[in-house]
Protein backbone atom coordinates (compact mmCIF):
# COMPACT_ATOMS: atom_id res chain seq x y z
CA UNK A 1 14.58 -3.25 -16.82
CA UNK A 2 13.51 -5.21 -13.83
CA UNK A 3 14.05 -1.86 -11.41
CA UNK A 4 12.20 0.74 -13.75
CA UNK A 5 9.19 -2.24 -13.15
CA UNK A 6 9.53 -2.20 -9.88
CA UNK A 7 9.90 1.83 -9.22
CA UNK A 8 6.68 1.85 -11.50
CA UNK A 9 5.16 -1.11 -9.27
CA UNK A 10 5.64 0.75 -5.86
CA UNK A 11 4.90 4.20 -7.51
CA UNK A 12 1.33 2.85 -8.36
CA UNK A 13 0.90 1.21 -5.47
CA UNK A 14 1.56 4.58 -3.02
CA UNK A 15 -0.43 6.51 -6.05
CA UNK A 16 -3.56 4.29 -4.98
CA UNK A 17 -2.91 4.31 -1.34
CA UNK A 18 -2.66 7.61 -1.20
CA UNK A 19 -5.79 8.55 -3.43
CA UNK A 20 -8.08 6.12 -0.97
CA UNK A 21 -6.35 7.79 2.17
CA UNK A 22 -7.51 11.31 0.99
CA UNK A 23 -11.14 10.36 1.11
CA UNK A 24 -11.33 9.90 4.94
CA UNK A 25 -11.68 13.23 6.63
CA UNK A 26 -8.93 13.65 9.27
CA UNK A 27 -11.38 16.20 11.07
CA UNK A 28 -13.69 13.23 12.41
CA UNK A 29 -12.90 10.61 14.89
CA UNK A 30 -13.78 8.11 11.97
CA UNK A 31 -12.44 9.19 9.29
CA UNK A 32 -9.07 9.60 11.29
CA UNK A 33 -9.05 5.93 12.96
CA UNK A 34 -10.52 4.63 9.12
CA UNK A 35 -6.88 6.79 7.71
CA UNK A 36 -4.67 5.62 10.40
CA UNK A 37 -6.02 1.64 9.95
CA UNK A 38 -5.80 2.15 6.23
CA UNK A 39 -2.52 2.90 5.94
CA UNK A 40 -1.14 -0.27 8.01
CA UNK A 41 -3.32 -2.09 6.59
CA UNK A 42 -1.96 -1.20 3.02
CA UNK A 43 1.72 -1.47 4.25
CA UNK A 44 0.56 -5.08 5.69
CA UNK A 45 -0.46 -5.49 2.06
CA UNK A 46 2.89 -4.25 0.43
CA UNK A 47 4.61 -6.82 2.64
CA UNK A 48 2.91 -9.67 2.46
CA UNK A 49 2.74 -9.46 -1.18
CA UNK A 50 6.43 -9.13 -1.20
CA UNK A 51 6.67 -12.32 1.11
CA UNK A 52 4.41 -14.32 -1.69
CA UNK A 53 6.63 -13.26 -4.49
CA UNK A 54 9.63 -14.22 -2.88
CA UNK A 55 8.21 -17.16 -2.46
CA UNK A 56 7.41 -17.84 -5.70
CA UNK A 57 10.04 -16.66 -6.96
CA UNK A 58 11.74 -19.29 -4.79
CA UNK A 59 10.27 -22.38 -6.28
């Protein structure tokens, strides 16, 4: 049950990221350096958060 969560989890997670990447336009120097920043900023997210429930998980 726990990896049917998790596949859900991650699914959601790119589902989001992805819908919030698409509204940058790639054709401007902003929207491109706003996409590029967004995305490691949103894997930063994905690992971090899997640092704190390790963690947690932990104690």
């Amino acid at each position: 049950m726990t990896i049917i969560k998790w596949i859900s989890v991650l699914s959601l997670w790119a589902l989001i990221g992805l819908v919030v990447h698409n509204q940058f336009d790639p054709n401007t120097v902003f929207g491109s350096v706003m996409g590029s920043a967004f995305i490691f900023i949103w894997f930063g997210v994905l690992i971090i958060g899997i640092f704190i429930r390790q963690k947690l998980k932990n104690k």
